[in-house]
C-alpha atoms as a PDB file:
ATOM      1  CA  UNK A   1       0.000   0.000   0.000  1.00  0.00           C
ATOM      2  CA  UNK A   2       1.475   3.546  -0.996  1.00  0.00           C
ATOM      3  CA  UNK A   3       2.717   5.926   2.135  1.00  0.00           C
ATOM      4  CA  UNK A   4       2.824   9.310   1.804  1.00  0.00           C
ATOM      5  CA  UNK A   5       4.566  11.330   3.773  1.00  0.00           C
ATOM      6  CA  UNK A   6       4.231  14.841   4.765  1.00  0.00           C
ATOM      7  CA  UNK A   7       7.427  16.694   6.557  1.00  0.00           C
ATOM      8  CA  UNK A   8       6.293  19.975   8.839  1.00  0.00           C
ATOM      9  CA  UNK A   9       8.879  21.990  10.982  1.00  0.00           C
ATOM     10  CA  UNK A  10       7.281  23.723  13.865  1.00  0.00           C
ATOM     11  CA  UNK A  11       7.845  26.382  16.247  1.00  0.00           C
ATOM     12  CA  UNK A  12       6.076  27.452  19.659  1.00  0.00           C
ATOM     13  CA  UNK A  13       4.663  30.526  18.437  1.00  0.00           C
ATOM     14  CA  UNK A  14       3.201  28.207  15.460  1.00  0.00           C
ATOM     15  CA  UNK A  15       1.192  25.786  17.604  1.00  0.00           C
ATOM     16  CA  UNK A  16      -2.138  27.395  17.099  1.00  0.00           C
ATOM     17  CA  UNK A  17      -1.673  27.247  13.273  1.00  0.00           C
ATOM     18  CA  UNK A  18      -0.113  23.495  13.132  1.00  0.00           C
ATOM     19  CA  UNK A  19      -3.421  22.154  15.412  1.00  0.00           C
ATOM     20  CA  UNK A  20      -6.026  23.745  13.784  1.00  0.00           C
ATOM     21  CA  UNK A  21      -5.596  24.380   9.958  1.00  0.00           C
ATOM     22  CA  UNK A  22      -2.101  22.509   9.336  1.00  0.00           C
ATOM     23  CA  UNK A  23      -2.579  19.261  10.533  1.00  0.00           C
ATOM     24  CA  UNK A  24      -5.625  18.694  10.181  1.00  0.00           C
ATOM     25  CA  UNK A  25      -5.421  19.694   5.985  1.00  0.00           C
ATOM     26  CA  UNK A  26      -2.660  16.522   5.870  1.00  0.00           C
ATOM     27  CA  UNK A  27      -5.660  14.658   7.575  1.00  0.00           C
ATOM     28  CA  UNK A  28      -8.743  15.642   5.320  1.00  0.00           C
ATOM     29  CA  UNK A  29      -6.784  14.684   2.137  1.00  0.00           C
ATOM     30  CA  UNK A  30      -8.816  13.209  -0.369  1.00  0.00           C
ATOM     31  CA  UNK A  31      -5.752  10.365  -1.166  1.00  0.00           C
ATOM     32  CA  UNK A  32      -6.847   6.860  -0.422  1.00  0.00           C
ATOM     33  CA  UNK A  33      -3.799   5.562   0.268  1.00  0.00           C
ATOM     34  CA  UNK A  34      -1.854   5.687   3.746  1.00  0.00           C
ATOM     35  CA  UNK A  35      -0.532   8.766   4.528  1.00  0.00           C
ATOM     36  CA  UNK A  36       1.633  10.173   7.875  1.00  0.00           C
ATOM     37  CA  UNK A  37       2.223  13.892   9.006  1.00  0.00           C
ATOM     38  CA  UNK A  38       5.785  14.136  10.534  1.00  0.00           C
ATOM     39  CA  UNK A  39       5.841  16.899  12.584  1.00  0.00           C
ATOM     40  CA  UNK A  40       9.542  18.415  13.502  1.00  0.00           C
ATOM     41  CA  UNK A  41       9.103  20.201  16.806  1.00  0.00           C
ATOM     42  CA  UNK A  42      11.962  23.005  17.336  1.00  0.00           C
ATOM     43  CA  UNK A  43      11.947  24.248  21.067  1.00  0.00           C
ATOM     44  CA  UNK A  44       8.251  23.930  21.097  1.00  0.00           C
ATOM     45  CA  UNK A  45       7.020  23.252  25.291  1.00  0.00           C
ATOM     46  CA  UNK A  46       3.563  22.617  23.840  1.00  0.00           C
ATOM     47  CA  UNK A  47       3.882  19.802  21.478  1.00  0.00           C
ATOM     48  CA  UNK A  48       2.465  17.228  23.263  1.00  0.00           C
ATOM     49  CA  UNK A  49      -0.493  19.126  23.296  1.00  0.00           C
ATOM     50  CA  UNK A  50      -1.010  18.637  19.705  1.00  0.00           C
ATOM     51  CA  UNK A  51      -4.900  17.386  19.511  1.00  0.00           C
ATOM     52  CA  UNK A  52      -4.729  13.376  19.244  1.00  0.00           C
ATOM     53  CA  UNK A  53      -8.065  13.856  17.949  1.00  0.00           C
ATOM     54  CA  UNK A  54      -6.441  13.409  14.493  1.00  0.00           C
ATOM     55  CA  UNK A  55      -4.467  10.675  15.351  1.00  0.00           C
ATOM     56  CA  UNK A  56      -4.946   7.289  13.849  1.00  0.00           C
ATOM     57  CA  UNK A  57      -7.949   8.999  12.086  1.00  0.00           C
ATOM     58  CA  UNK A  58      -8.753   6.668   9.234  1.00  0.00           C
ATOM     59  CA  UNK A  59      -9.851   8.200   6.115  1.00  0.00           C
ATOM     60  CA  UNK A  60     -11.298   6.152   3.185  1.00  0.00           C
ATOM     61  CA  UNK A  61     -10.644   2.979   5.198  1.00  0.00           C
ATOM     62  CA  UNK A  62      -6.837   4.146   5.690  1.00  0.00           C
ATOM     63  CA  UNK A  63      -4.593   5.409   8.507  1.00  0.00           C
ATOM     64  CA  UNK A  64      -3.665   9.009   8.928  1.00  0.00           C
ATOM     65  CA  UNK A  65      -0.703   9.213  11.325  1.00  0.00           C
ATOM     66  CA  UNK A  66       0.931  11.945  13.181  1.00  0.00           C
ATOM     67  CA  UNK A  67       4.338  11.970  14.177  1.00  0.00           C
ATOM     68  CA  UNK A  68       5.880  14.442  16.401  1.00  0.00           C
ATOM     69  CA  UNK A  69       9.416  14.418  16.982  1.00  0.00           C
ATOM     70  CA  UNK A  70      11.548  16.640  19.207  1.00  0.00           C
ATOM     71  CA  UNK A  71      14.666  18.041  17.283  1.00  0.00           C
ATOM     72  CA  UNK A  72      17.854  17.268  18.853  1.00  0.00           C
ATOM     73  CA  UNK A  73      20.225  19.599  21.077  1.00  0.00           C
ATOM     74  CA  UNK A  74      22.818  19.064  18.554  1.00  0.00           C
ATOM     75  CA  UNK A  75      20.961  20.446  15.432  1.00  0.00           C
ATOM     76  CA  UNK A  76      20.287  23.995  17.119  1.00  0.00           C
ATOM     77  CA  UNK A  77      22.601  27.515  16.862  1.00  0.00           C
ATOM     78  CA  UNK A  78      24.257  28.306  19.852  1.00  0.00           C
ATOM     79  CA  UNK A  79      23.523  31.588  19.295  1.00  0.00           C
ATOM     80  CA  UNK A  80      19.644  32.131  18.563  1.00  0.00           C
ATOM     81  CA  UNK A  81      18.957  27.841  20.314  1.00  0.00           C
ATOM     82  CA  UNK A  82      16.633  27.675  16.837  1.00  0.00           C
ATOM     83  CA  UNK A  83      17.118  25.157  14.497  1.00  0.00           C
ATOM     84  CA  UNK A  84      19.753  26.031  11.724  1.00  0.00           C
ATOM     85  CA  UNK A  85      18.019  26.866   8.376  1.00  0.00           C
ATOM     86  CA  UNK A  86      17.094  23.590   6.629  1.00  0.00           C
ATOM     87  CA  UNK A  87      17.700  21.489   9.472  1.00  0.00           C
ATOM     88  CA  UNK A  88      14.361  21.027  10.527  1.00  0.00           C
ATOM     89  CA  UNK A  89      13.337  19.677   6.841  1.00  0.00           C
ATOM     90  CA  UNK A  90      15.938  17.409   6.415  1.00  0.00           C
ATOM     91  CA  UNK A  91      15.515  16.205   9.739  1.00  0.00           C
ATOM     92  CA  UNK A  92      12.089  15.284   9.092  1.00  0.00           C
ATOM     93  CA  UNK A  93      12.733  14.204   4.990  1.00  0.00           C
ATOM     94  CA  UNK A  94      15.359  11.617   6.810  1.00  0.00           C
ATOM     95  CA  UNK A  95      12.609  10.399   8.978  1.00  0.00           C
ATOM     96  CA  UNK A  96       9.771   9.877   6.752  1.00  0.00           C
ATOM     97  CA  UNK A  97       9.095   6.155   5.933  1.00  0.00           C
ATOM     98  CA  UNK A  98       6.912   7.611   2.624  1.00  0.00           C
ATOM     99  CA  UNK A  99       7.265   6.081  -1.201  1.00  0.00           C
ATOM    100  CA  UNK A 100       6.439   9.900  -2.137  1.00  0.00           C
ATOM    101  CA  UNK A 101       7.516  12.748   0.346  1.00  0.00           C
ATOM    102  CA  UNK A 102       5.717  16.205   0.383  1.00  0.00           C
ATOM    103  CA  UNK A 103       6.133  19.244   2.148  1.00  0.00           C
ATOM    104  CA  UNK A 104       4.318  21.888   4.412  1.00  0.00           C
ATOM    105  CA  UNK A 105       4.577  25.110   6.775  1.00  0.00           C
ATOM    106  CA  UNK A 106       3.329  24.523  10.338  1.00  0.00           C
ATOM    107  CA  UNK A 107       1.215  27.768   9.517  1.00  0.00           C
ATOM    108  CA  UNK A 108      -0.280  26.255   5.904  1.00  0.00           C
ATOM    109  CA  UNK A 109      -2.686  24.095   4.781  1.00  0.00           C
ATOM    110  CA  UNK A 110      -3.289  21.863   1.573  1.00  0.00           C
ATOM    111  CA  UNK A 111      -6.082  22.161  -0.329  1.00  0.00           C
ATOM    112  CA  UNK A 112      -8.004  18.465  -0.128  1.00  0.00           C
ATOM    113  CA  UNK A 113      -6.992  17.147  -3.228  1.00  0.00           C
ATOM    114  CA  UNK A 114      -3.514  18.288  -3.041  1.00  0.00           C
ATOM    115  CA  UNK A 115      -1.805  14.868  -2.673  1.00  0.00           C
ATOM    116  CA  UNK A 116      -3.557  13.120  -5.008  1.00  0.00           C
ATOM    117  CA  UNK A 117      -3.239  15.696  -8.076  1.00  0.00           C
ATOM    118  CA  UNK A 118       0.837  15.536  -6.834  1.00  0.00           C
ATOM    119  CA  UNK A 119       1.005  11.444  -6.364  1.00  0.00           C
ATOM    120  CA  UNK A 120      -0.750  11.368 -10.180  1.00  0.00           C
ATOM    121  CA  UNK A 121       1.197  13.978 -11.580  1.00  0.00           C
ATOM    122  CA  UNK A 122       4.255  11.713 -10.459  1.00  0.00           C
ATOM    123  CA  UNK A 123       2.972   8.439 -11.411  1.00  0.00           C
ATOM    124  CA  UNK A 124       1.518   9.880 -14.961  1.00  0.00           C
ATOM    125  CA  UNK A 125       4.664  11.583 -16.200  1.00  0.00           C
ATOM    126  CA  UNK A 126       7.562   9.308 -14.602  1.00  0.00           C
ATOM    127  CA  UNK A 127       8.708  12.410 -12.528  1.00  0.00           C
ATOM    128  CA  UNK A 128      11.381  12.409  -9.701  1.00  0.00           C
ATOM    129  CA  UNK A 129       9.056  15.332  -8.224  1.00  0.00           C
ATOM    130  CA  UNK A 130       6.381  17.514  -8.971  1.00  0.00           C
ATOM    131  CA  UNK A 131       6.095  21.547  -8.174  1.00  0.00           C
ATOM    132  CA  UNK A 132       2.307  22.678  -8.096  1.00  0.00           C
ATOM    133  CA  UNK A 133       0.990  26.313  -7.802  1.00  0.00           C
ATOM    134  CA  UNK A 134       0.420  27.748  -4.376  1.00  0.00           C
ATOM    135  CA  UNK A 135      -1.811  30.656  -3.093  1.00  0.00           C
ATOM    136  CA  UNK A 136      -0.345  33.272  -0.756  1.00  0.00           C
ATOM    137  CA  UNK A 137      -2.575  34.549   1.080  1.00  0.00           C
ATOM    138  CA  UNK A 138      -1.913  37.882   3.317  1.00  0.00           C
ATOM    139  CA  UNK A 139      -4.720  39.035   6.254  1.00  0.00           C
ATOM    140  CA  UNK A 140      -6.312  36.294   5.311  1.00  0.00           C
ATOM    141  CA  UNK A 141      -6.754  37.758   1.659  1.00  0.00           C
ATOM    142  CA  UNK A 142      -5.556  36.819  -1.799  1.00  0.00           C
ATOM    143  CA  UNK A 143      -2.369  37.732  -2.364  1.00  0.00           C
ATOM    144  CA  UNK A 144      -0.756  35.843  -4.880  1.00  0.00           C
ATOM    145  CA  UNK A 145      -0.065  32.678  -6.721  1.00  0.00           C
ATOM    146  CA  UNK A 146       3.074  31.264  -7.446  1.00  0.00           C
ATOM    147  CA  UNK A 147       4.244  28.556  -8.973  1.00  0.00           C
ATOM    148  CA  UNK A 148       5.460  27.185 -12.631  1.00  0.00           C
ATOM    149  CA  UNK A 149       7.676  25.170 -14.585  1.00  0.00           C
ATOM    150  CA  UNK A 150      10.947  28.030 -14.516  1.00  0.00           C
ATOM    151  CA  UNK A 151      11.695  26.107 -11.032  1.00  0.00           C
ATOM    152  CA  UNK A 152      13.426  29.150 -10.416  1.00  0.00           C
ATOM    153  CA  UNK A 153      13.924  31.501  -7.134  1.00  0.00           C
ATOM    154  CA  UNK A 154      10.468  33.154  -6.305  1.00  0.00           C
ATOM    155  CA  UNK A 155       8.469  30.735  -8.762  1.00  0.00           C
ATOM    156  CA  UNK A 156       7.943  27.863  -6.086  1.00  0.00           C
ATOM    157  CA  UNK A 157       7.239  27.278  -2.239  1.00  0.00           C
ATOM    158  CA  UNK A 158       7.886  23.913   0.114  1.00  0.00           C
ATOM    159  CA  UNK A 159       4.192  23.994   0.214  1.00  0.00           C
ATOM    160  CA  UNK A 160       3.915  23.044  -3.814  1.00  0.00           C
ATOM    161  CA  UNK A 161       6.779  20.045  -3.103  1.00  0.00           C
ATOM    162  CA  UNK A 162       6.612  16.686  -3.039  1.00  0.00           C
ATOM    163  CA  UNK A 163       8.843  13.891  -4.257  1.00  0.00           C
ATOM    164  CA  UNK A 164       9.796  10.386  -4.710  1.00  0.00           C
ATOM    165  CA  UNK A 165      11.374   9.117  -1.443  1.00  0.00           C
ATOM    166  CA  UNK A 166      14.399   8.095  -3.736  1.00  0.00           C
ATOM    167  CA  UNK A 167      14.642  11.753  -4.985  1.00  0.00           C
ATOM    168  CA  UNK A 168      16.326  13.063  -1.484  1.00  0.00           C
ATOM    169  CA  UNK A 169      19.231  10.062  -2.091  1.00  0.00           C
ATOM    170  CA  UNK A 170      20.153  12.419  -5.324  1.00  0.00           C
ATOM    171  CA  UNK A 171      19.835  15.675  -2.933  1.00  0.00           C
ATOM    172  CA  UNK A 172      17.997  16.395   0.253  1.00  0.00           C
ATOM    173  CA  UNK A 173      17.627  19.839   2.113  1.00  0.00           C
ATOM    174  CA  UNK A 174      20.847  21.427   3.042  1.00  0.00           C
ATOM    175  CA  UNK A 175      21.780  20.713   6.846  1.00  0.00           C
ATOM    176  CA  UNK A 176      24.362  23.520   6.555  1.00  0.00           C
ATOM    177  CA  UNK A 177      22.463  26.145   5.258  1.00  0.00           C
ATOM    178  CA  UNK A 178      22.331  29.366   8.320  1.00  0.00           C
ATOM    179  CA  UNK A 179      19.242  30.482   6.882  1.00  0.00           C
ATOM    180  CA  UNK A 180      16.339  29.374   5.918  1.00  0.00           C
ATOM    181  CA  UNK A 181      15.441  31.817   2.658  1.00  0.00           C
ATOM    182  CA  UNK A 182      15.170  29.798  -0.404  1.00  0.00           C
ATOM    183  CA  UNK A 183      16.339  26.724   0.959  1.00  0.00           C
ATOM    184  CA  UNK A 184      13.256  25.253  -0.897  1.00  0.00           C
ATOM    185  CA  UNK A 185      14.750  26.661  -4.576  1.00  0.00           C
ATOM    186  CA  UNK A 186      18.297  25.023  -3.877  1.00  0.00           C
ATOM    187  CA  UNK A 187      16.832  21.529  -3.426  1.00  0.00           C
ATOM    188  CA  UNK A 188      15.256  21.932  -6.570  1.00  0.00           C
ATOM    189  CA  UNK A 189      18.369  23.280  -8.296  1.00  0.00           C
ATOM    190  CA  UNK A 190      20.027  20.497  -6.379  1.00  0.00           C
ATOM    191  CA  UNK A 191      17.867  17.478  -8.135  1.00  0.00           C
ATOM    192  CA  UNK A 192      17.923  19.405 -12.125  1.00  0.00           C
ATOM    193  CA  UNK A 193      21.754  19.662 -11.370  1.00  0.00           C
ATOM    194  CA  UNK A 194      21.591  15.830 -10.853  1.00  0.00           C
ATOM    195  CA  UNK A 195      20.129  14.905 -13.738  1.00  0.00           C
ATOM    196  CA  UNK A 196      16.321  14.806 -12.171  1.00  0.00           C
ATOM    197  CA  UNK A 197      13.298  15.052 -13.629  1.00  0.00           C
ATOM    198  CA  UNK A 198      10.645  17.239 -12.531  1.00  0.00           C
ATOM    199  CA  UNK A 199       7.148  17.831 -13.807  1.00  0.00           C
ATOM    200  CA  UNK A 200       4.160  20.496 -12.562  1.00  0.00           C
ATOM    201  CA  UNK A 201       0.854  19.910 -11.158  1.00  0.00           C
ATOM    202  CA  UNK A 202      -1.597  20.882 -13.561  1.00  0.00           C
ATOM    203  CA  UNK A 203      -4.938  22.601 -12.605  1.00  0.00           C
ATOM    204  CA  UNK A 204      -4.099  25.315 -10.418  1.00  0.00           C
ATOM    205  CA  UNK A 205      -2.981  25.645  -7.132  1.00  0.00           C
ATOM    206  CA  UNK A 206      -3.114  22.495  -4.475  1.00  0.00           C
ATOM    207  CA  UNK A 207      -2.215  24.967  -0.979  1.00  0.00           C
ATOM    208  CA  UNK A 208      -2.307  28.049   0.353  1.00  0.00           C
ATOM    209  CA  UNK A 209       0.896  29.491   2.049  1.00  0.00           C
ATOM    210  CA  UNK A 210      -0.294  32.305   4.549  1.00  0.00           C
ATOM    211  CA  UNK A 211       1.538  35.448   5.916  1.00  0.00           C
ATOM    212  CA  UNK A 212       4.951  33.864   5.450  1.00  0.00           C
ATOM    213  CA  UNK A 213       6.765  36.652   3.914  1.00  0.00           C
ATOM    214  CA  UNK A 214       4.916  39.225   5.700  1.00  0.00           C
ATOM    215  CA  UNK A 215       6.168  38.064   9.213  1.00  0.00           C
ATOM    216  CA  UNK A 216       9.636  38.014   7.632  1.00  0.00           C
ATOM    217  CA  UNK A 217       9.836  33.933   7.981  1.00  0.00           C
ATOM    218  CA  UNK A 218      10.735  33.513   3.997  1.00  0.00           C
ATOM    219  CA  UNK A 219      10.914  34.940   1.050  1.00  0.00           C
ATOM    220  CA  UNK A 220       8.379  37.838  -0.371  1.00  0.00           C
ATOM    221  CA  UNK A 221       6.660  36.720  -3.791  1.00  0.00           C
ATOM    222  CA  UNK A 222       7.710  38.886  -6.910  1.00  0.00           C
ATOM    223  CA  UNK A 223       4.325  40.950  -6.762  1.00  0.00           C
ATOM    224  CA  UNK A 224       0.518  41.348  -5.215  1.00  0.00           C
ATOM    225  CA  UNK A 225      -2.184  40.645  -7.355  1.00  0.00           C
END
């Protein structure tokens, strides 16, 4: 039976946004196949608090899983004590047991069809992984969508990634990168410049990325609508 995995960093100022409109997005999903959440918890003292309600949930007859998992001491600047860039993605990419591997802010959601259209797009066009369009929304509002097949700086977000598990042998999420801006774009340039193939989503967008850019936490889209 086909896992798919889903790899979230999260923060303690994030936990209202991962229980309530993160998690449970990865749990609605329309995919009939098995699919787990791994959570990355950063520093977070309310993690365990994470409603189990979710948990075990099964969904057109299959499992939905969440996995939280505390980062370690020895992944975190000595400086800030916040995980290093990437870190918390590639700690999570090493840890998910997935076929196909997809991505997610702790403040995001998928729309309900988003792994499917991904996991089809794959399948269909022999892809190493697939980039779909995402909607940034700011306030709440429209803001912008992003996403096409330049797979260039500003033209994708984690939230429109997912993979083939065998994808992050080629390249995985840089554990040395100090910050976390466009860490997203260099895996991408990482798995062309390895000779991977990578297709998009058709059909519009498959999540909505909210506030990021405007809270300073990643990179600003080229322009409003």
């Amino acid at each position: 039976m086909t896992l798919v995995s889903i790899v979230t960093p999260t923060f303690p100022e994030r936990w209202h946004d991962l229980s309530f409109r993160c998690n449970p997005s990865v749990m609605r999903q329309q995919w009939t196949g098995e699919l787990e959440h791994v959570v990355v918890s950063d520093r977070n003292p309310q993690f365990k608090e994470l409603p189990t309600v979710y948990y075990g949930q099964e969904v057109f007859g299959k499992t939905r899983t969440t996995r939280i998992v505390q980062i370690n001491e020895s992944w975190r600047n000595p400086v800030t004590e916040a995980s290093i860039g990437a870190i918390p993605w590639y700690v999570g990419s090493l840890l998910a047991l997935g076929e196909y591997v997809g991505f997610l802010g702790d403040d995001d959601e998928y729309l309900p069809d988003h792994v499917s259209r991904h996991v089809a797009t794959l399948q269909e066009t022999g892809a190493d992984f697939t980039i779909s369009q995402v909607d940034f929304r700011v306030g709440g509002n429209p803001y912008l969508v992003i996403g096409d097949g330049s797979f260039q700086l500003g033209h994708l977000d984690s939230d429109g990634i997912m993979c083939r598990a065998s994808a992050l042998a080629a390249a995985n999420w840089s554990a040395s990168a100090q910050d976390s801006a466009a860490c997203d774009w260099r895996l991408v340039r990482d798995w062309l410049a390895a000779g991977l193939k990578g297709a998009v989503v058709p059909g519009g967008p498959t999540a909505i990325h909210h506030d990021g850019w405007a809270a300073g936490k990643s990179g600003r889209p080229d322009r409003p609508r």
